[in-house]
Protein backbone atom coordinates (compact mmCIF):
# COMPACT_ATOMS: atom_id res chain seq x y z
CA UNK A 1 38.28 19.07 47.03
CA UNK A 2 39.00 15.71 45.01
CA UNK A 3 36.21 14.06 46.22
CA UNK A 4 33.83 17.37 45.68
CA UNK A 5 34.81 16.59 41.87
CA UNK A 6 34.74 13.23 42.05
CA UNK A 7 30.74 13.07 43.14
CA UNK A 8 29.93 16.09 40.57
CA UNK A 9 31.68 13.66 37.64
CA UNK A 10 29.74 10.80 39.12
CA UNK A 11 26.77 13.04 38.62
CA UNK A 12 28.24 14.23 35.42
CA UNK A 13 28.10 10.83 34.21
CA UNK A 14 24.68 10.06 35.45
CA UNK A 15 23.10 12.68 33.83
CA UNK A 16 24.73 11.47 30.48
CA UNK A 17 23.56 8.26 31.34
CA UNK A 18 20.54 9.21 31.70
CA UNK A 19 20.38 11.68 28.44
CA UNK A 20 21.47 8.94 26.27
CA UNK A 21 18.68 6.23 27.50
CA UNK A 22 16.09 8.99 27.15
CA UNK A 23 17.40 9.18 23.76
CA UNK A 24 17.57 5.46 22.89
CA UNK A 25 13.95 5.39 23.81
CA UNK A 26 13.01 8.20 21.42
CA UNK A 27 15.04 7.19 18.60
CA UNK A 28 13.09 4.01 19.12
CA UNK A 29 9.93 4.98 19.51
CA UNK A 30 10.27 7.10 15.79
CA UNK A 31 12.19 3.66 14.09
CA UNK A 32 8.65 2.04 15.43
CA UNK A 33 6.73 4.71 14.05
CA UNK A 34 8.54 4.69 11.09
CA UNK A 35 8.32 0.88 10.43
CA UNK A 36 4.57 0.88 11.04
CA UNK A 37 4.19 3.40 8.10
CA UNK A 38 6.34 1.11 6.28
CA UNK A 39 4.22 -1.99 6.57
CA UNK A 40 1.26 0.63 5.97
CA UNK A 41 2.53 2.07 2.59
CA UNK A 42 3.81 -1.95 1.51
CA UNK A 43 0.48 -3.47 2.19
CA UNK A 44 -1.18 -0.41 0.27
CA UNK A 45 1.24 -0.69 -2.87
CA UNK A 46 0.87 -4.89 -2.71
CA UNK A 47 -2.81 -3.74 -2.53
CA UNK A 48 -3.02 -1.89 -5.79
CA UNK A 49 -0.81 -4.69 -7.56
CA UNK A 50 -3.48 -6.98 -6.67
CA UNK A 51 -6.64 -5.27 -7.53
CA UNK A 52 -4.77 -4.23 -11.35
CA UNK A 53 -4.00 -8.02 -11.34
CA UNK A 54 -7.52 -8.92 -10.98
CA UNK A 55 -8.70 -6.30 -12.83
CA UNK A 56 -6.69 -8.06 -15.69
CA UNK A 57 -7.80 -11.63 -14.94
CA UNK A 58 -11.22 -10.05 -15.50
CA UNK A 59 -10.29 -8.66 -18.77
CA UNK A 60 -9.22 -11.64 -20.06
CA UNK A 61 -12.01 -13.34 -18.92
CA UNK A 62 -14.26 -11.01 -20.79
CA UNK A 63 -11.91 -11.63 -23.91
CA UNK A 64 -12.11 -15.11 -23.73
CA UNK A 65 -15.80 -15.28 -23.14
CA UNK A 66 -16.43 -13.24 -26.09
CA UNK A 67 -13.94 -15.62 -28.20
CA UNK A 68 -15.13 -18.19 -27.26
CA UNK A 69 -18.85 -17.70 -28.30
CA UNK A 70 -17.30 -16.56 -31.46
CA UNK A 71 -15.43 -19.75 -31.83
CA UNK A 72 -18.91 -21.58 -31.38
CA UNK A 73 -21.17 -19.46 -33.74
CA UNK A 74 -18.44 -20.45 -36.30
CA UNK A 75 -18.19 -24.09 -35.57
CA UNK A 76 -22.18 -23.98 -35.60
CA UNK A 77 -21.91 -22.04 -39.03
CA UNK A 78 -19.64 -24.68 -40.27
CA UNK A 79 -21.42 -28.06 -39.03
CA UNK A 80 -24.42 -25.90 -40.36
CA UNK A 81 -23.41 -25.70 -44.01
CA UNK A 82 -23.53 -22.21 -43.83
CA UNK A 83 -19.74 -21.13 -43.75
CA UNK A 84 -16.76 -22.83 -44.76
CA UNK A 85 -13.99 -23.48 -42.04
CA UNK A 86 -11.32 -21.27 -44.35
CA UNK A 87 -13.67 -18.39 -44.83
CA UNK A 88 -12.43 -15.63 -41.92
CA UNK A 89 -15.52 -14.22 -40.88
C-alpha cells in the first residue's frame, strides 16, 4: 500500500513538474511577445521625435534663408546709398 502511494506521488510530482515547465514556456513566450511590441512602439515613438526634429531643422532653415537674404538686400541698400544702416526697414 506504501509503495502504491509512493509511485502515484512520484507521478503526482511529475505531472507538477511538468505543469510548471509548460508554464515557464508560456509565460515566456508572452514576455517575448511582449518585448517585441516594446521595441516596436520605442522605435515608432523615437521615430516621430525624429521626423518633428527635422521638421524643425527645416524650419529654421527656411527662417534663416529668408533672414539672411534680408540681411543682404539691406547691406546692398546700405553700400548702395539707398538706406542708412540705423533706418529699420
Amino acid at each position: 500500500m506504501l509503495a502504491r502511494i509512493k509511485s502515484w506521488a512520484l507521478y503526482a510530482l511529475a505531472g507538477v513538474v511538468v505543469a510548471l515547465a509548460v508554464a515557464v514556456n508560456v509565460l515566456r513566450a508572452r514576455n517575448a511577445r511582449l518585448t517585441v511590441e516594446l521595441e516596436r512602439r520605442e522605435r515608432s515613438r523615437l521615430q516621430a521625435i525624429a521626423d518633428g526634429l527635422k521638421a524643425r531643422a527645416e524650419r529654421a532653415n527656411q527662417v534663416a534663408a529668408v533672414s539672411k537674404r534680408v540681411r543682404e538686400e539691406a547691406e546692398k541698400a546700405i553700400r548702395e546709398g539707398r538706406r542708412d544702416y540705423f533706418e529699420n526697414q
